[in-house]
Structures are given as C-alpha cells and as structure tokens.
C-alpha atoms as a PDB file:
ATOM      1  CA  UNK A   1       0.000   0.000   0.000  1.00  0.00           C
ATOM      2  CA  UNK A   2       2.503   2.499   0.667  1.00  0.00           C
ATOM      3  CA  UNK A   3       4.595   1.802  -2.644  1.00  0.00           C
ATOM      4  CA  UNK A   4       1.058   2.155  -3.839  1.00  0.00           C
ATOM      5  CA  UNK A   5       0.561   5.766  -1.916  1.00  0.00           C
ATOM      6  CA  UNK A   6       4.171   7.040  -3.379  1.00  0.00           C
ATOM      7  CA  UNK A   7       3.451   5.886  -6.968  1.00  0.00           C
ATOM      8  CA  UNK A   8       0.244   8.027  -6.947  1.00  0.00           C
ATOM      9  CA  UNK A   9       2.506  11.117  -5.219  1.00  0.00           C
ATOM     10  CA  UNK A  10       5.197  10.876  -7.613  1.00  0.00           C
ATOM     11  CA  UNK A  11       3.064  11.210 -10.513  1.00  0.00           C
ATOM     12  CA  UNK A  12       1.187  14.284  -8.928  1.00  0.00           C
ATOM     13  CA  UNK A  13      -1.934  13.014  -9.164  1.00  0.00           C
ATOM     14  CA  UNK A  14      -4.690  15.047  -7.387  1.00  0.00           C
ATOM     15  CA  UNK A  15      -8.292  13.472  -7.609  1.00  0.00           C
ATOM     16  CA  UNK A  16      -7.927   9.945  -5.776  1.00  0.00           C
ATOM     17  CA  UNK A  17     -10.290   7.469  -6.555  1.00  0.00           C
ATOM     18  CA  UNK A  18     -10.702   3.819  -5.728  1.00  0.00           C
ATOM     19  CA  UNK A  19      -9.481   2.975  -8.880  1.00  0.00           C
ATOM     20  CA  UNK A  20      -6.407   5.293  -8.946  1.00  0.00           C
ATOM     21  CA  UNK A  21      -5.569   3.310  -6.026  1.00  0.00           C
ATOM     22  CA  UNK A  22      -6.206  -0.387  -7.612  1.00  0.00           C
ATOM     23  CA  UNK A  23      -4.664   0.810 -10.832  1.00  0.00           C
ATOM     24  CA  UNK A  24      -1.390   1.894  -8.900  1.00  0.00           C
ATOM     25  CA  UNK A  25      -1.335  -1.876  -6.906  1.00  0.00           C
ATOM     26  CA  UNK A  26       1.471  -4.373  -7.117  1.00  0.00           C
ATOM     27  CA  UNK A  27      -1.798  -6.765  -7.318  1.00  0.00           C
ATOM     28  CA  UNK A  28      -3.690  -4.177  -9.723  1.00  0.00           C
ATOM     29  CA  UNK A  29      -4.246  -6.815 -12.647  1.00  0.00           C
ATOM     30  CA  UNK A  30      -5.988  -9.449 -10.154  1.00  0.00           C
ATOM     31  CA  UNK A  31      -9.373  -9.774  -9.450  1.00  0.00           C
ATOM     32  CA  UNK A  32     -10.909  -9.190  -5.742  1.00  0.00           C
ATOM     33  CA  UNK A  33     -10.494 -12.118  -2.790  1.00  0.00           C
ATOM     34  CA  UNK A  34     -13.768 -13.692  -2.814  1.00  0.00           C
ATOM     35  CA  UNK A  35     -12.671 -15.905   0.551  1.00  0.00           C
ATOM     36  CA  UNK A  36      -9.607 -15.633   3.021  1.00  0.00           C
ATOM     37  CA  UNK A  37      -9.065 -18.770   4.580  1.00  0.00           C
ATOM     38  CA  UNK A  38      -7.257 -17.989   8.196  1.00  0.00           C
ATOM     39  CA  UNK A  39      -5.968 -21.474   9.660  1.00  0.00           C
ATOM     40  CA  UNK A  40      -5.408 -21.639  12.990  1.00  0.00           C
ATOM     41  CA  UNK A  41      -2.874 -19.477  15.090  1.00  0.00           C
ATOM     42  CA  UNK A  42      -1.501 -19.249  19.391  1.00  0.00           C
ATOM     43  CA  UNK A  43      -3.053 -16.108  19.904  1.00  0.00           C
ATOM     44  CA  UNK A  44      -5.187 -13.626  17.784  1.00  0.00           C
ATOM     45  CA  UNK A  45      -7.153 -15.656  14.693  1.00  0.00           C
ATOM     46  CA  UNK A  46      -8.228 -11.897  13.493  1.00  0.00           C
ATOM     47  CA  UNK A  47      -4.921 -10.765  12.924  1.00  0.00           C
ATOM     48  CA  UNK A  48      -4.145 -10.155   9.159  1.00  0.00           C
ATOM     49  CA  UNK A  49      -1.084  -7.750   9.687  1.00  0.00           C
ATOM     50  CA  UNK A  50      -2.928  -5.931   6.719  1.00  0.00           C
ATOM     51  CA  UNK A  51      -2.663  -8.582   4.050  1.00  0.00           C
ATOM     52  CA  UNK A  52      -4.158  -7.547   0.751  1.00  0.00           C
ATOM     53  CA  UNK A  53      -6.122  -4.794   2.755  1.00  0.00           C
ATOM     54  CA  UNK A  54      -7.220  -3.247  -0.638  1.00  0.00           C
ATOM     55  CA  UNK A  55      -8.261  -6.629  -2.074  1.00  0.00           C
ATOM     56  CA  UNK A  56      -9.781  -7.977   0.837  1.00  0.00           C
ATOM     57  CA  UNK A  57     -11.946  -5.615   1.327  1.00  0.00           C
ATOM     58  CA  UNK A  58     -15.521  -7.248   0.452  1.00  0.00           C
ATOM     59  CA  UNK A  59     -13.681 -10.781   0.949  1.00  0.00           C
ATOM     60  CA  UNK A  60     -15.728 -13.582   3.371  1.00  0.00           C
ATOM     61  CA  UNK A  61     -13.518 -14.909   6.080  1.00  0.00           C
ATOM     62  CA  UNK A  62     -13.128 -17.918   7.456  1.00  0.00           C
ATOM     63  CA  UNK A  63     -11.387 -19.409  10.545  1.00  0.00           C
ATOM     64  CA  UNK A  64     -10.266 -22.825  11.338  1.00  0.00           C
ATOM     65  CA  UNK A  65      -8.024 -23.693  14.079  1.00  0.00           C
ATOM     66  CA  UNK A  66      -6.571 -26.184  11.937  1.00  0.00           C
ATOM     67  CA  UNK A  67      -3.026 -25.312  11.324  1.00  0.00           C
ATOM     68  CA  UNK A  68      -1.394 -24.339   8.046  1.00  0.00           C
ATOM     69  CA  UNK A  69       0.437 -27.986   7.828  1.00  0.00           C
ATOM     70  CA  UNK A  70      -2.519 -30.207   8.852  1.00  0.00           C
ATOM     71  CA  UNK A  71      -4.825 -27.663   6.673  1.00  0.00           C
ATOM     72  CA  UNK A  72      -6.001 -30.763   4.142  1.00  0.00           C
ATOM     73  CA  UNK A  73      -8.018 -31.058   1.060  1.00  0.00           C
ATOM     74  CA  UNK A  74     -10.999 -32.331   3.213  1.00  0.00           C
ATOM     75  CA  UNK A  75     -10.592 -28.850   5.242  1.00  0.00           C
ATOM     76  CA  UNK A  76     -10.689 -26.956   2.447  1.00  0.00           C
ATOM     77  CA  UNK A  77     -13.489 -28.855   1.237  1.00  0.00           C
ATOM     78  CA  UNK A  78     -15.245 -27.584   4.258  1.00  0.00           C
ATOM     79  CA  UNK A  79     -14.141 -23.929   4.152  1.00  0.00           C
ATOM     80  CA  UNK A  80     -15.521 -23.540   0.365  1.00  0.00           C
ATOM     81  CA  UNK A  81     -18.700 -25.333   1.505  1.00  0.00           C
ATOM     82  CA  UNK A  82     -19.110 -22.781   4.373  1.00  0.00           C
ATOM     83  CA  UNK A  83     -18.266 -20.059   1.951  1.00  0.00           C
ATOM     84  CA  UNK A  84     -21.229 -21.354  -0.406  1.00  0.00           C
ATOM     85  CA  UNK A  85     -24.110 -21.192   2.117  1.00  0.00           C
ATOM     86  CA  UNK A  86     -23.096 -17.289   2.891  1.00  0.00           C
ATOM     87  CA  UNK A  87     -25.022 -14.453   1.279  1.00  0.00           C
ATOM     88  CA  UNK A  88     -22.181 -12.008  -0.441  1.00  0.00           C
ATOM     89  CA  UNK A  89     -23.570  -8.473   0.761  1.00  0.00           C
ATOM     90  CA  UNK A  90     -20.077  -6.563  -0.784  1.00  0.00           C
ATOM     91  CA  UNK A  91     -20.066  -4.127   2.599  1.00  0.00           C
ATOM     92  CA  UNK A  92     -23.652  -3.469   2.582  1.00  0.00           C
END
C-alpha cells in the first residue's frame, strides 16, 4: 500500500479514486479475494497484519483452528462449503 501511496505522489496526481488506487497496486491486474481462509494461530485468529487490505476488502472470512500444515483437502473442502451457504452483501 505504501509503494502504492508514493506511486500516486510521484506522478502528482490530485483526484484519488478507488481505482487510482487499484490501478497503482502491485496486485492491480488481479481480481478481488472472494474468501480468506485464516488457519489456525496461538493467539489472535483476526490478525491479518494488513494482508491484501485493498483486495480484501468485500472478501468472506473464514477461521479454522486447523493449522497451516494439517490444513487438508478435506478442510478446504469444508471452508468452500461454508463459503457457499453465505449471502455475499459486498459491505452493505
């Protein structure tokens, strides 16, 4: 984001817009994150540390306390299921 922010500065651009700011992304030529998968963690599940913060924005989460290594195909099986019964409401 903040190579993002300088890009945008060093070209003098005045009028900001959502897309200035996608356009000017290392990740501007993929689409949004329909689902973040978060496997499990020792202390905060929430934390992101910011991770795609632009392109995560309308994304549905989901938390296992699974770990990364023991994360299988049957878990992921799961998480997409989970994702399917949710109604997508884009920040509405």
């Amino acid at each position: 984001m903040l190579s993002c922010i300088k890009e945008i500065s060093k070209k003098g651009i005045k009028n900001i817009t959502e897309k200035t700011i996608k356009e000017h992304l290392w990740t501007k030529d993929l689409p949004p994150v329909d689902l973040v998968i978060r496997t499990g963690c020792e202390n905060d599940p929430h934390n992101s540390a910011g991770f795609m913060m632009w392109d995560t924005t309308y994304s549905q989460l989901y938390f296992t306390k699974t770990l990364f290594p023991a994360f299988t195909p049957k878990e992921l099986e799961k998480a997409v299921k989970n994702y399917q019964k949710r109604e997508r409401r884009m920040g509405r």
